[in-house]
PDB file of N, CA and C in Angstrom:
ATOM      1  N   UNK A   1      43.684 -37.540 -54.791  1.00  0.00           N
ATOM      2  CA  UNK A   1      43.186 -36.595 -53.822  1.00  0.00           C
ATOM      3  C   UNK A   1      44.162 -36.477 -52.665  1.00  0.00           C
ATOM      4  N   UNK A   2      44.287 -35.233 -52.045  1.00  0.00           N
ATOM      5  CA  UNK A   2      44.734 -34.555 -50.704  1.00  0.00           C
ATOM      6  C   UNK A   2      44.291 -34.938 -49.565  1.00  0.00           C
ATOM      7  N   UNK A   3      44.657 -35.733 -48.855  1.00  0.00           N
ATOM      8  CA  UNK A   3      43.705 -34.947 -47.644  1.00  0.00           C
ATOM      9  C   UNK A   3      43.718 -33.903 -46.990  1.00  0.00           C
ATOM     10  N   UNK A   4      43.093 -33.273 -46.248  1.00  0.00           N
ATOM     11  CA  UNK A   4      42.986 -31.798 -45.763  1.00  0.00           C
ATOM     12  C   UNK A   4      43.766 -32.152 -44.837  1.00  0.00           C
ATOM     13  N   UNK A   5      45.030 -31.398 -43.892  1.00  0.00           N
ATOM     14  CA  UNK A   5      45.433 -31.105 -43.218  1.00  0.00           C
ATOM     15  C   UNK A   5      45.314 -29.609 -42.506  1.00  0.00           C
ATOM     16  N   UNK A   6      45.502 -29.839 -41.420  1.00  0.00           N
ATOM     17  CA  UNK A   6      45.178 -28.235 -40.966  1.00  0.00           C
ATOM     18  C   UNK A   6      45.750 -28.058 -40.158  1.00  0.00           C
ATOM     19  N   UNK A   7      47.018 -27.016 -39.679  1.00  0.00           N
ATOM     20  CA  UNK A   7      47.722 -27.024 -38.637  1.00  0.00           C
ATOM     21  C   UNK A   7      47.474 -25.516 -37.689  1.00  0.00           C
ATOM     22  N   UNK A   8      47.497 -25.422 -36.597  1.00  0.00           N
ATOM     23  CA  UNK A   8      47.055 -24.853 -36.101  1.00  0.00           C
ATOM     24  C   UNK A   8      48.048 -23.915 -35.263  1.00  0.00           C
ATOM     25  N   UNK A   9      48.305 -22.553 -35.359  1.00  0.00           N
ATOM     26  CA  UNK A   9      49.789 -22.180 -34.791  1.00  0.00           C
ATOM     27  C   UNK A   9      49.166 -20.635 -34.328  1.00  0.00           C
ATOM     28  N   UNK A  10      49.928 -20.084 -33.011  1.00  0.00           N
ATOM     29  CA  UNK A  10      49.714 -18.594 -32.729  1.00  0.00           C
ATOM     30  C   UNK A  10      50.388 -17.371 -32.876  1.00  0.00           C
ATOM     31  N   UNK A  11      50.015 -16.581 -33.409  1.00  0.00           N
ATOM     32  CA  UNK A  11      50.892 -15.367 -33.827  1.00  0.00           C
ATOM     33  C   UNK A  11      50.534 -14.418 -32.785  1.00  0.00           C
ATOM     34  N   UNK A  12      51.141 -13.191 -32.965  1.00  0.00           N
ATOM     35  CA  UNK A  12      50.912 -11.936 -32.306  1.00  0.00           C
ATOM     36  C   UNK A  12      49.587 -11.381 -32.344  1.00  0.00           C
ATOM     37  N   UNK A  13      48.955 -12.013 -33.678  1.00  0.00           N
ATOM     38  CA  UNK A  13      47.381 -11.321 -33.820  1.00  0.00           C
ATOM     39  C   UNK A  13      46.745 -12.203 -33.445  1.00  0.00           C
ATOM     40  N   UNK A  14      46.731 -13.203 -33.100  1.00  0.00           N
ATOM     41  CA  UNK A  14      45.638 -14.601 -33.088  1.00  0.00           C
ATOM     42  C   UNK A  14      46.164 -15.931 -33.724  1.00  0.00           C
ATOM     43  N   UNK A  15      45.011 -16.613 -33.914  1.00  0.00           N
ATOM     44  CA  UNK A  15      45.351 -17.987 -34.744  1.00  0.00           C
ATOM     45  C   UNK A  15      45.680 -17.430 -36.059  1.00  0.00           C
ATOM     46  N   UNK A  16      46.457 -18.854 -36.146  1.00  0.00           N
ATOM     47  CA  UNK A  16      46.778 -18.856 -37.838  1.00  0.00           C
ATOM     48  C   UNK A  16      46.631 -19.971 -37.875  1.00  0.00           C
ATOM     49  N   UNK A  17      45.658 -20.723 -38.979  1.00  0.00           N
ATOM     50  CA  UNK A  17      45.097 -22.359 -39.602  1.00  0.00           C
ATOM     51  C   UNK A  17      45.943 -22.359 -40.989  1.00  0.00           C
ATOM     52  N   UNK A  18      46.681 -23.239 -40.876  1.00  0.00           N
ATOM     53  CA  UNK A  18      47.378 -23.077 -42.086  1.00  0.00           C
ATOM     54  C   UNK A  18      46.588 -24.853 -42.461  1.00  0.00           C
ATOM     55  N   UNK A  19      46.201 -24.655 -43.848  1.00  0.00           N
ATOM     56  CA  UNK A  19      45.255 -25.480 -44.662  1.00  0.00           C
ATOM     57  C   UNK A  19      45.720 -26.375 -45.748  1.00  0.00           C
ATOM     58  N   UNK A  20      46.157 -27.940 -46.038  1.00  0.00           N
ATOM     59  CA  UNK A  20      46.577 -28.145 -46.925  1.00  0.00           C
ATOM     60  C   UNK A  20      45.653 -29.074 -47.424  1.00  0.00           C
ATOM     61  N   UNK A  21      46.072 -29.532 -49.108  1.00  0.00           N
ATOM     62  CA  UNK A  21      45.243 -29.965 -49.415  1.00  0.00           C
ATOM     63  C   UNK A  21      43.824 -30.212 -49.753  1.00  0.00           C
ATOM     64  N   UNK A  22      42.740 -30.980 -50.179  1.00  0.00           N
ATOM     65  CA  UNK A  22      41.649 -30.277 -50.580  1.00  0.00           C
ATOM     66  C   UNK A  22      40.488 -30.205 -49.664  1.00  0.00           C
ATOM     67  N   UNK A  23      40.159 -28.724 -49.692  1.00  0.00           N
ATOM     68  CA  UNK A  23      38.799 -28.442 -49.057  1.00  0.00           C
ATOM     69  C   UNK A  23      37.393 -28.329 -49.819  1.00  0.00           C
ATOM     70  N   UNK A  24      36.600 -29.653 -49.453  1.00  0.00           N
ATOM     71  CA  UNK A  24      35.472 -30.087 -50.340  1.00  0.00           C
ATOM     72  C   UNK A  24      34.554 -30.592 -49.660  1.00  0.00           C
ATOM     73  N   UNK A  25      33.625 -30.937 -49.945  1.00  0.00           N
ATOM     74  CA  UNK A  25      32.226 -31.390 -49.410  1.00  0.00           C
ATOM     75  C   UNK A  25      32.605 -32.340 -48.392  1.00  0.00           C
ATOM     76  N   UNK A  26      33.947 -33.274 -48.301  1.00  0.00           N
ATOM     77  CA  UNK A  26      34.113 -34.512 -47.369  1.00  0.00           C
ATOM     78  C   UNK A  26      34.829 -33.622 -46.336  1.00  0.00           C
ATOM     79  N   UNK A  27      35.862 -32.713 -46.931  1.00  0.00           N
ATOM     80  CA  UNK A  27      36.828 -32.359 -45.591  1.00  0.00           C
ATOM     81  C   UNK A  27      35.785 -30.773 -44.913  1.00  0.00           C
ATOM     82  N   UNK A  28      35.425 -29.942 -45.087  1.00  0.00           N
ATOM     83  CA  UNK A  28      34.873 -28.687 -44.831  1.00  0.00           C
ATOM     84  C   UNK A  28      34.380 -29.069 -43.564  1.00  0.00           C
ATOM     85  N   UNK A  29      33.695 -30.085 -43.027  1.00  0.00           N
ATOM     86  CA  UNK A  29      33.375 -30.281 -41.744  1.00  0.00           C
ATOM     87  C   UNK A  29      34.844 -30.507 -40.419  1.00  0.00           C
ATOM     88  N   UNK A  30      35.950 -30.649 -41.328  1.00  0.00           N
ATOM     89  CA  UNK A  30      37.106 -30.793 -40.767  1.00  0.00           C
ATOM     90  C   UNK A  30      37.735 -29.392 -40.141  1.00  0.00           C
ATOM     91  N   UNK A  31      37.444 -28.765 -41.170  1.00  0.00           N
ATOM     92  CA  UNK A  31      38.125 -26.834 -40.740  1.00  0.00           C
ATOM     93  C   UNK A  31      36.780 -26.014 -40.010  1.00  0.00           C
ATOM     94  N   UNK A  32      35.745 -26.404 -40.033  1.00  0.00           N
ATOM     95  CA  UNK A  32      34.223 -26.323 -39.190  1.00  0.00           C
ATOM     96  C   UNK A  32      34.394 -26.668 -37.735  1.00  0.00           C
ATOM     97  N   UNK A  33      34.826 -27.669 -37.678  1.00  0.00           N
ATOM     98  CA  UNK A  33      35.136 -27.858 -36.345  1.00  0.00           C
ATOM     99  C   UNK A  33      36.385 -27.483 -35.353  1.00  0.00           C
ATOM    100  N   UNK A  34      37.910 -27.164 -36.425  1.00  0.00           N
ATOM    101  CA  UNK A  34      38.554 -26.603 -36.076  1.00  0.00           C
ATOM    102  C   UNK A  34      38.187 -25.325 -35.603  1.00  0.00           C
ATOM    103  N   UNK A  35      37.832 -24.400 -36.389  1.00  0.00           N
ATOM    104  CA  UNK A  35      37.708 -22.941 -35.855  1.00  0.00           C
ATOM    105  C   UNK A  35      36.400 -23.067 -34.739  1.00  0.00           C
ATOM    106  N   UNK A  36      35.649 -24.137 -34.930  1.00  0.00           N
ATOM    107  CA  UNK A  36      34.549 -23.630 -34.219  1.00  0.00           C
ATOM    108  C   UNK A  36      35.508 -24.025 -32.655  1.00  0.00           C
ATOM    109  N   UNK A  37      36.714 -24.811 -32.272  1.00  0.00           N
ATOM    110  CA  UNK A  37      37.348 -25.284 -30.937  1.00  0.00           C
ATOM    111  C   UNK A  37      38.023 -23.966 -30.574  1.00  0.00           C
ATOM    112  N   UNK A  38      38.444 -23.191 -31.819  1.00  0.00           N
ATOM    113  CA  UNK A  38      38.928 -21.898 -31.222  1.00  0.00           C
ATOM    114  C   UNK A  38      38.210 -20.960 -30.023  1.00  0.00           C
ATOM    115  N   UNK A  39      38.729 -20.438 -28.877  1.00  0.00           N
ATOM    116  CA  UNK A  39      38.762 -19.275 -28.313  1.00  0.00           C
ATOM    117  C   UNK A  39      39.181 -17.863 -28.831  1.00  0.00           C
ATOM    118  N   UNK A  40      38.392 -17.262 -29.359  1.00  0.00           N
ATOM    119  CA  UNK A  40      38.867 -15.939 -30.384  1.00  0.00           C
ATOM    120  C   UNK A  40      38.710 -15.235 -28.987  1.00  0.00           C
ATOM    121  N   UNK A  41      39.752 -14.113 -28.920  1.00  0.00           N
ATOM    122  CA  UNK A  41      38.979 -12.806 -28.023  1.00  0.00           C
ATOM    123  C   UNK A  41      39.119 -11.924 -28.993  1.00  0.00           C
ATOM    124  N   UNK A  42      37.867 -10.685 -28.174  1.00  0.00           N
ATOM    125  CA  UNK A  42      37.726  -9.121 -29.360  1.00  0.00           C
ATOM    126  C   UNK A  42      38.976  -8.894 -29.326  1.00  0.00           C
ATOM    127  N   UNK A  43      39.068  -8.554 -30.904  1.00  0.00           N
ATOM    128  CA  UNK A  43      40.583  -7.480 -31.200  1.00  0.00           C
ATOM    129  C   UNK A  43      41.581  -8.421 -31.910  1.00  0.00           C
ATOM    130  N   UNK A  44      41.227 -10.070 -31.041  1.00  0.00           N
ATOM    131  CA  UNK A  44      41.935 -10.811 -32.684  1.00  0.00           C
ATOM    132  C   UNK A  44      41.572 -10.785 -34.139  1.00  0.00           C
ATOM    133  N   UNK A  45      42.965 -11.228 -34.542  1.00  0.00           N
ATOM    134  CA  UNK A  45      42.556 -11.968 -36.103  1.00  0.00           C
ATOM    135  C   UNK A  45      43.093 -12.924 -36.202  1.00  0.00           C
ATOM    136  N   UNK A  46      41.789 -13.606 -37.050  1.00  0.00           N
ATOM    137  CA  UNK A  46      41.939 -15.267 -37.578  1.00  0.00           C
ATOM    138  C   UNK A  46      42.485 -15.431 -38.399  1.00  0.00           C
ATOM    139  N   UNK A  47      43.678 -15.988 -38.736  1.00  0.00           N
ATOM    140  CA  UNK A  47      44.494 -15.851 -40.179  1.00  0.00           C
ATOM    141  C   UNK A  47      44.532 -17.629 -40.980  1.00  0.00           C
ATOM    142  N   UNK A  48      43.648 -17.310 -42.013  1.00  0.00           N
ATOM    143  CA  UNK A  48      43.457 -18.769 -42.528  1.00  0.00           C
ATOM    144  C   UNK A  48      44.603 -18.916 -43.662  1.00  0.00           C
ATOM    145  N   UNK A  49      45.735 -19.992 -43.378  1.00  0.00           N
ATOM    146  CA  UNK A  49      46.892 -19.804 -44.597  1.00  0.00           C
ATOM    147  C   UNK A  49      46.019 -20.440 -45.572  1.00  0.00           C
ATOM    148  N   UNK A  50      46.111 -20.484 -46.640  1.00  0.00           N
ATOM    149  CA  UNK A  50      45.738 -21.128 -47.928  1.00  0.00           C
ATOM    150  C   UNK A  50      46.655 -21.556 -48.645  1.00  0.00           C
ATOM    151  N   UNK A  51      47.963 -21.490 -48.635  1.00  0.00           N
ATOM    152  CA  UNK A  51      49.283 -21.902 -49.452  1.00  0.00           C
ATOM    153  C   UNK A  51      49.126 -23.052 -50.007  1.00  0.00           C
ATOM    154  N   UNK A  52      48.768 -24.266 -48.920  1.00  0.00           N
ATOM    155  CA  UNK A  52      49.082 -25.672 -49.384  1.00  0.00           C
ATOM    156  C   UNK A  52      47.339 -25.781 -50.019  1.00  0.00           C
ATOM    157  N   UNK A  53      46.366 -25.419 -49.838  1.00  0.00           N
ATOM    158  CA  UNK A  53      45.219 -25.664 -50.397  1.00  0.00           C
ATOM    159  C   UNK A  53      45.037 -25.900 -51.759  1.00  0.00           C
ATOM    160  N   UNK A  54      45.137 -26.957 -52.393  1.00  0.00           N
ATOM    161  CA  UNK A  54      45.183 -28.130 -53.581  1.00  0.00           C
ATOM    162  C   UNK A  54      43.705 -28.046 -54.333  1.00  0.00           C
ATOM    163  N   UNK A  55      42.831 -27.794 -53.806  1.00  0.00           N
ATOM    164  CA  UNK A  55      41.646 -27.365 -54.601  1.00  0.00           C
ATOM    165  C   UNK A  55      40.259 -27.266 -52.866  1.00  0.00           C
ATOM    166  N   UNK A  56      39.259 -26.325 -53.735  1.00  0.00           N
ATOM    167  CA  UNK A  56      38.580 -25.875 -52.895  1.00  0.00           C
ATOM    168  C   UNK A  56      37.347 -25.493 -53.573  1.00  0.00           C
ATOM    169  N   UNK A  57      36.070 -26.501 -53.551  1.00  0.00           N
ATOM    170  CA  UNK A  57      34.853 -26.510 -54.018  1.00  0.00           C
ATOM    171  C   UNK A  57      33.674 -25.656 -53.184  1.00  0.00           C
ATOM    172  N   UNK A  58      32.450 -25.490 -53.791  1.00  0.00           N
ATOM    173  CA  UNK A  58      31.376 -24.756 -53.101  1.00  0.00           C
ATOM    174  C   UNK A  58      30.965 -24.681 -51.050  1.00  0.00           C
ATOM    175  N   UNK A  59      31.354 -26.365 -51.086  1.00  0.00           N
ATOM    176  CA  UNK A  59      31.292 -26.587 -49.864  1.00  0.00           C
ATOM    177  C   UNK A  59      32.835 -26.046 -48.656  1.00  0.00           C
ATOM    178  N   UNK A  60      33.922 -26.084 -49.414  1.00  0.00           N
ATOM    179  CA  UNK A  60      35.272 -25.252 -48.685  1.00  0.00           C
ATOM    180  C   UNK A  60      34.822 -24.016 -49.111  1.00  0.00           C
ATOM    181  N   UNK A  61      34.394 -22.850 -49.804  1.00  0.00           N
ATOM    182  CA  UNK A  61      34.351 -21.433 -49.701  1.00  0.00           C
ATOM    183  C   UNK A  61      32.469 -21.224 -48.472  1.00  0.00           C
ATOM    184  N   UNK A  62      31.916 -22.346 -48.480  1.00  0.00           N
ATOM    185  CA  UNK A  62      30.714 -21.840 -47.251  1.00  0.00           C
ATOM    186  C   UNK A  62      31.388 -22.513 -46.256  1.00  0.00           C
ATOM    187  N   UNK A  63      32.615 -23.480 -45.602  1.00  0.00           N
ATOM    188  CA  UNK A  63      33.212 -23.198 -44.521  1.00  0.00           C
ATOM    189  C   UNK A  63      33.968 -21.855 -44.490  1.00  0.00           C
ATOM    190  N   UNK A  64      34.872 -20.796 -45.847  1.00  0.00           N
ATOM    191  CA  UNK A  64      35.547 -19.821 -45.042  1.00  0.00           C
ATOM    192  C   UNK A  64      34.043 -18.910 -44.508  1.00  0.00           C
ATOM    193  N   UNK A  65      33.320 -19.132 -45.275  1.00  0.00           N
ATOM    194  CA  UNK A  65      32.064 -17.837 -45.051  1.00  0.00           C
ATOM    195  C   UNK A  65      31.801 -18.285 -43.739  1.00  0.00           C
ATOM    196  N   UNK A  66      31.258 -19.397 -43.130  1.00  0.00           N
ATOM    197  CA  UNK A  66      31.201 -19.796 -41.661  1.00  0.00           C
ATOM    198  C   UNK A  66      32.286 -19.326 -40.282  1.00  0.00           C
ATOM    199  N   UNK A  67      33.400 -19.239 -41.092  1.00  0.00           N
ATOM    200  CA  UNK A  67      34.550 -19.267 -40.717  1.00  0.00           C
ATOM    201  C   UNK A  67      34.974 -17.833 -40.197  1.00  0.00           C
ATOM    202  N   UNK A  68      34.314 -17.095 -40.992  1.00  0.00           N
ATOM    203  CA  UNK A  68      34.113 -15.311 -41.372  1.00  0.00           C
ATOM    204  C   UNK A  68      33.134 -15.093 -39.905  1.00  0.00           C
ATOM    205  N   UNK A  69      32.011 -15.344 -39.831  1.00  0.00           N
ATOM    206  CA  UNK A  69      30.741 -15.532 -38.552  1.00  0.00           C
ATOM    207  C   UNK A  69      31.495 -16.051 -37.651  1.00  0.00           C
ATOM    208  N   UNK A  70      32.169 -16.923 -37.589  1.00  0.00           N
ATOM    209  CA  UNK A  70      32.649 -17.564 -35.978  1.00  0.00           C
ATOM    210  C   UNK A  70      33.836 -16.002 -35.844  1.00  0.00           C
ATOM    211  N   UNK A  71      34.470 -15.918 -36.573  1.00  0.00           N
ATOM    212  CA  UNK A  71      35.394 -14.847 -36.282  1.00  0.00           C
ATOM    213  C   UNK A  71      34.621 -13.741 -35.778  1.00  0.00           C
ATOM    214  N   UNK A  72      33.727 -13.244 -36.438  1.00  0.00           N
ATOM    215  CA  UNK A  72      32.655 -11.611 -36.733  1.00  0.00           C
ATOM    216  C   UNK A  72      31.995 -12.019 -35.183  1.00  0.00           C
ATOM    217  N   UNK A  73      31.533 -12.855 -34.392  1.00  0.00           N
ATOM    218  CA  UNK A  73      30.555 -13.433 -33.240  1.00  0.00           C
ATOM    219  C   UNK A  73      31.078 -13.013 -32.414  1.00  0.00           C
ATOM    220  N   UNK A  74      32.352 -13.283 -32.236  1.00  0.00           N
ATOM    221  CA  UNK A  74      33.497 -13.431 -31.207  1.00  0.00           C
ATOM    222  C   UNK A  74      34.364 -11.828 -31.528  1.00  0.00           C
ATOM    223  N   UNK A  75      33.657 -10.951 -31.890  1.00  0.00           N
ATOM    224  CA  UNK A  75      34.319  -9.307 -32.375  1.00  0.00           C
ATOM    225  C   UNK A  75      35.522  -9.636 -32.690  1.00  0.00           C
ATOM    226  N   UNK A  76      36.187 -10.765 -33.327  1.00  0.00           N
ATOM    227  CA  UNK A  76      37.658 -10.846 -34.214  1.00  0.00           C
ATOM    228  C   UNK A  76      37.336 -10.661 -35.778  1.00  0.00           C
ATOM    229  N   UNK A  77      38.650 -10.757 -35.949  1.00  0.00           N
ATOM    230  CA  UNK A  77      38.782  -9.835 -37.443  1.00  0.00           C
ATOM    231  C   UNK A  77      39.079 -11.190 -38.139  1.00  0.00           C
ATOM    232  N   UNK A  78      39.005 -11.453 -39.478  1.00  0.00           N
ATOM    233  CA  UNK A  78      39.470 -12.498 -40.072  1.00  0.00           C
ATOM    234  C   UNK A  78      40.523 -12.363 -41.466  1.00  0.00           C
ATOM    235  N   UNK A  79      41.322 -12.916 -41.748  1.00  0.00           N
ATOM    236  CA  UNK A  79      41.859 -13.211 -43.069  1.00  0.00           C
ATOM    237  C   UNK A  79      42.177 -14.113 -43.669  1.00  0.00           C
ATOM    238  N   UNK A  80      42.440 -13.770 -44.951  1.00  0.00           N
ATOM    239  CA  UNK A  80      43.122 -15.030 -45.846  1.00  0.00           C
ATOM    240  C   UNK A  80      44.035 -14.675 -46.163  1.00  0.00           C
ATOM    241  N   UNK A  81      44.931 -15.774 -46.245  1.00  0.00           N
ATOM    242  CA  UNK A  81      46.468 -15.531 -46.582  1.00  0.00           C
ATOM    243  C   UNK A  81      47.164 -16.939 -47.941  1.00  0.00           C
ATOM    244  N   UNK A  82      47.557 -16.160 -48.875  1.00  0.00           N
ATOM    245  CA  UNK A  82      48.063 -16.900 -49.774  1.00  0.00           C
ATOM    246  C   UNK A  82      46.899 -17.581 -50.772  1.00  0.00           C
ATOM    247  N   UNK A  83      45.975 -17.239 -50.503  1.00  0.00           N
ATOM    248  CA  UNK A  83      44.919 -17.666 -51.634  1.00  0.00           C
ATOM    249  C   UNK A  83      45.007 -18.463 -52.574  1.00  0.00           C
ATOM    250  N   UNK A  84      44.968 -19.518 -53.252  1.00  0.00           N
ATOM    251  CA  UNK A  84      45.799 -20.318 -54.340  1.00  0.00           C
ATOM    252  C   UNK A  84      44.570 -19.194 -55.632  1.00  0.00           C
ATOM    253  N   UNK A  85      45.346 -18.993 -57.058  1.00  0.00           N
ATOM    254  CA  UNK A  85      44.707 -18.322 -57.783  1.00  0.00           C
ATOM    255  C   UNK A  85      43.102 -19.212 -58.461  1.00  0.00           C
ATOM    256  N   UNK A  86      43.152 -20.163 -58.127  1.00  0.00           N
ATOM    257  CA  UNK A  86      41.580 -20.485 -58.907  1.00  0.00           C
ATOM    258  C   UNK A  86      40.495 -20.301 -57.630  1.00  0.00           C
ATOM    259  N   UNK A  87      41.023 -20.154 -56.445  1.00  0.00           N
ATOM    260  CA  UNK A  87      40.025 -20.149 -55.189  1.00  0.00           C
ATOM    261  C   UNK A  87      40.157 -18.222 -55.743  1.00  0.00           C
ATOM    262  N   UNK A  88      41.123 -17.487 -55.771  1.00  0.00           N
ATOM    263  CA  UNK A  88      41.025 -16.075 -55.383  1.00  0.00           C
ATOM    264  C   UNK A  88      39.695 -15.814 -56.418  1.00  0.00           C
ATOM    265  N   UNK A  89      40.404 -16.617 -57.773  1.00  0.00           N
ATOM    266  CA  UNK A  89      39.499 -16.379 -59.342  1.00  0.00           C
ATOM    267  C   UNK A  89      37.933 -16.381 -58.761  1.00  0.00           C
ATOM    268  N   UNK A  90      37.396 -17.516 -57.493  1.00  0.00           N
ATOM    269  CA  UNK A  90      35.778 -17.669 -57.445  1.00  0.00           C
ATOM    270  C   UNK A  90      35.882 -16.712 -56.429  1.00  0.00           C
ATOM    271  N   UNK A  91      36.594 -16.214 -55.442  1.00  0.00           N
ATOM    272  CA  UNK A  91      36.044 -15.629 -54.609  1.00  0.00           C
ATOM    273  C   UNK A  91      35.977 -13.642 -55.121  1.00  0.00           C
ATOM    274  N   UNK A  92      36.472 -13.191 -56.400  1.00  0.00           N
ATOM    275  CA  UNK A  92      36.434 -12.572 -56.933  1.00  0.00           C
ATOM    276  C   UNK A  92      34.967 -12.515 -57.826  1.00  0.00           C
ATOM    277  N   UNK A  93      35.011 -13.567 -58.710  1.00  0.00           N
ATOM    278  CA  UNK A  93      33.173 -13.195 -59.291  1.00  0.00           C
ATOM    279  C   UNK A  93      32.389 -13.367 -58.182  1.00  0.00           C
ATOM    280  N   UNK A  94      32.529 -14.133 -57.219  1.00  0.00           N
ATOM    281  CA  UNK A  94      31.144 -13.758 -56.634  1.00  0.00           C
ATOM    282  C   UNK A  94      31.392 -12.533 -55.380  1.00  0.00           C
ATOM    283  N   UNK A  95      32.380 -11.951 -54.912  1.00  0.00           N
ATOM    284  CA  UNK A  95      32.346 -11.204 -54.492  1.00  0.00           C
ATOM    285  C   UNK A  95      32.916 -11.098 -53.782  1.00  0.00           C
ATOM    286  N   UNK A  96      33.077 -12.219 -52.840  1.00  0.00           N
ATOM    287  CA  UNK A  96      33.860 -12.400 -51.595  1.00  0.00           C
ATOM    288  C   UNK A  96      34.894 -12.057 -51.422  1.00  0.00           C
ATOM    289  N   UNK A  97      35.832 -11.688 -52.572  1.00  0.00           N
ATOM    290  CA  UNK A  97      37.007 -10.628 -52.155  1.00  0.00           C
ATOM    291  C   UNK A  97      36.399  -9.286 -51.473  1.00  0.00           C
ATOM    292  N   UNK A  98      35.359  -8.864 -51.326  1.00  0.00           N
ATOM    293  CA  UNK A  98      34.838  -7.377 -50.813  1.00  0.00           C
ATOM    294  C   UNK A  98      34.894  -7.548 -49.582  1.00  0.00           C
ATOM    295  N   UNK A  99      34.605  -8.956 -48.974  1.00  0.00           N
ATOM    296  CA  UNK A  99      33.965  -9.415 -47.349  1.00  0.00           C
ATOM    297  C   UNK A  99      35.177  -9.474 -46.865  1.00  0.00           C
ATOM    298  N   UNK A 100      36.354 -10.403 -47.345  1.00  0.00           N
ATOM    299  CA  UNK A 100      37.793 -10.724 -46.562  1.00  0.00           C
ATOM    300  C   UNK A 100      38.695 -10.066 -47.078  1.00  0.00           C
ATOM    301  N   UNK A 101      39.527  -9.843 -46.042  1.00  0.00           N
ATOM    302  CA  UNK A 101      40.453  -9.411 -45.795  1.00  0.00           C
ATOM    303  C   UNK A 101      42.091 -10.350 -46.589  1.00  0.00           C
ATOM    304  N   UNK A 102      42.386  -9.972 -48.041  1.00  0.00           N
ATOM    305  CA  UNK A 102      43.448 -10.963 -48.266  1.00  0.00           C
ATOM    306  C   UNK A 102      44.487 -10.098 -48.344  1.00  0.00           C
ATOM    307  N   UNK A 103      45.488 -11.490 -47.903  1.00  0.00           N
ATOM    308  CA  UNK A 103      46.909 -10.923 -47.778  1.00  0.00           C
ATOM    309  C   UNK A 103      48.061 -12.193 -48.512  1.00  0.00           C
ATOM    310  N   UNK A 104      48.773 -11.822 -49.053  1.00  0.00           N
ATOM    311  CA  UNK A 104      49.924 -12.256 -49.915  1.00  0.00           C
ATOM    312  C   UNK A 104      50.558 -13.514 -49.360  1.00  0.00           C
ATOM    313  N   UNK A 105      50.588 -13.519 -47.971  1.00  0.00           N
ATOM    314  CA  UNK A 105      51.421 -14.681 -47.208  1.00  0.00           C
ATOM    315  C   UNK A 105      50.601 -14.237 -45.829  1.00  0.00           C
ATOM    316  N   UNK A 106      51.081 -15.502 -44.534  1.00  0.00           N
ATOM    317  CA  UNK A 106      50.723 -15.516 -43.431  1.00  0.00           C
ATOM    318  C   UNK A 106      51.297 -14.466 -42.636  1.00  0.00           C
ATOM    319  N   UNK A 107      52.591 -14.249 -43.375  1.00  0.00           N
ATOM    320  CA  UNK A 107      53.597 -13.355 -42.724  1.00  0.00           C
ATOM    321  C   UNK A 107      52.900 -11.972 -42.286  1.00  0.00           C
ATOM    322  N   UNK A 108      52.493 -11.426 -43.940  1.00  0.00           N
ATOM    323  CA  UNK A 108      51.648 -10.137 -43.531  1.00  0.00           C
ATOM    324  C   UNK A 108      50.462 -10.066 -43.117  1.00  0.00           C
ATOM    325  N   UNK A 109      49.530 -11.309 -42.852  1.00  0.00           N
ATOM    326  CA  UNK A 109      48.461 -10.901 -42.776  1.00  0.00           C
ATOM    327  C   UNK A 109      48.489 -10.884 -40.831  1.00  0.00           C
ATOM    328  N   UNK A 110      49.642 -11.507 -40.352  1.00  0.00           N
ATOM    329  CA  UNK A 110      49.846 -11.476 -38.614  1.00  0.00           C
ATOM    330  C   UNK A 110      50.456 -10.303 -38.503  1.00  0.00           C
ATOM    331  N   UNK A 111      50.664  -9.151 -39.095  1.00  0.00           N
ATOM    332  CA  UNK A 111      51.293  -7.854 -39.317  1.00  0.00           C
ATOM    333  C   UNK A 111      50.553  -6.912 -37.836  1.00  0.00           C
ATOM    334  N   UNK A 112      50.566  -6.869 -36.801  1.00  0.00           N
ATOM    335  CA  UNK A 112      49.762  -5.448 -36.454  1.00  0.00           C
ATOM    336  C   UNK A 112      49.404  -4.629 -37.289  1.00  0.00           C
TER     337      UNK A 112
END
């Protein structure tokens, strides 16, 4: 196992959480409390990297959905960036590609 790392950096649009390692029932309270320390103002976006994310169970996809609400509360916009393909694969059947906003890398998703 991974441990979750989460680094925390500012772009032109807002935060960017860049995420490594696995997000699961032990770590999800870890990226919960990160975003919840954030100061969003209206008109940002939250850009969650996913690159290094090593695996990501039921309990890491209801932190991004939490993650989605702390952004949506605070009138900021949210994304995902770099998706690893078995997280994109669940967030595709159940839907959640419709709700977020994904983007290819961190690069584009801090794009104006």
């Amino acid at each position: 196992m991974s441990p979750l790392k989460i680094t925390t950096r500012d772009a032109m649009t807002g935060p960017v959480l860049e995420i490594t390692g696995e997000l699961d029932y032990t770590t999800a309270p870890d990226l919960h409390a990160t975003f919840a320390a954030l100061a969003l103002r209206p008109g940002q976006r939250l850009v969650l990297d996913l690159a290094g994310m090593e695996f990501c169970d039921s309990s890491g996809i209801t932190a991004l959905i939490a993650a989605r609400h702390h952004a949506h509360a605070a009138q900021a916009d949210i994304a995902l960036a770099s998706v690893p393909h078995p997280t994109l694969r669940v967030l595709r059947i159940v839907g959640l590609d419709q709700i977020f906003t994904l983007h290819p890398d961190s690069d584009t998703a801090t794009r104006s």
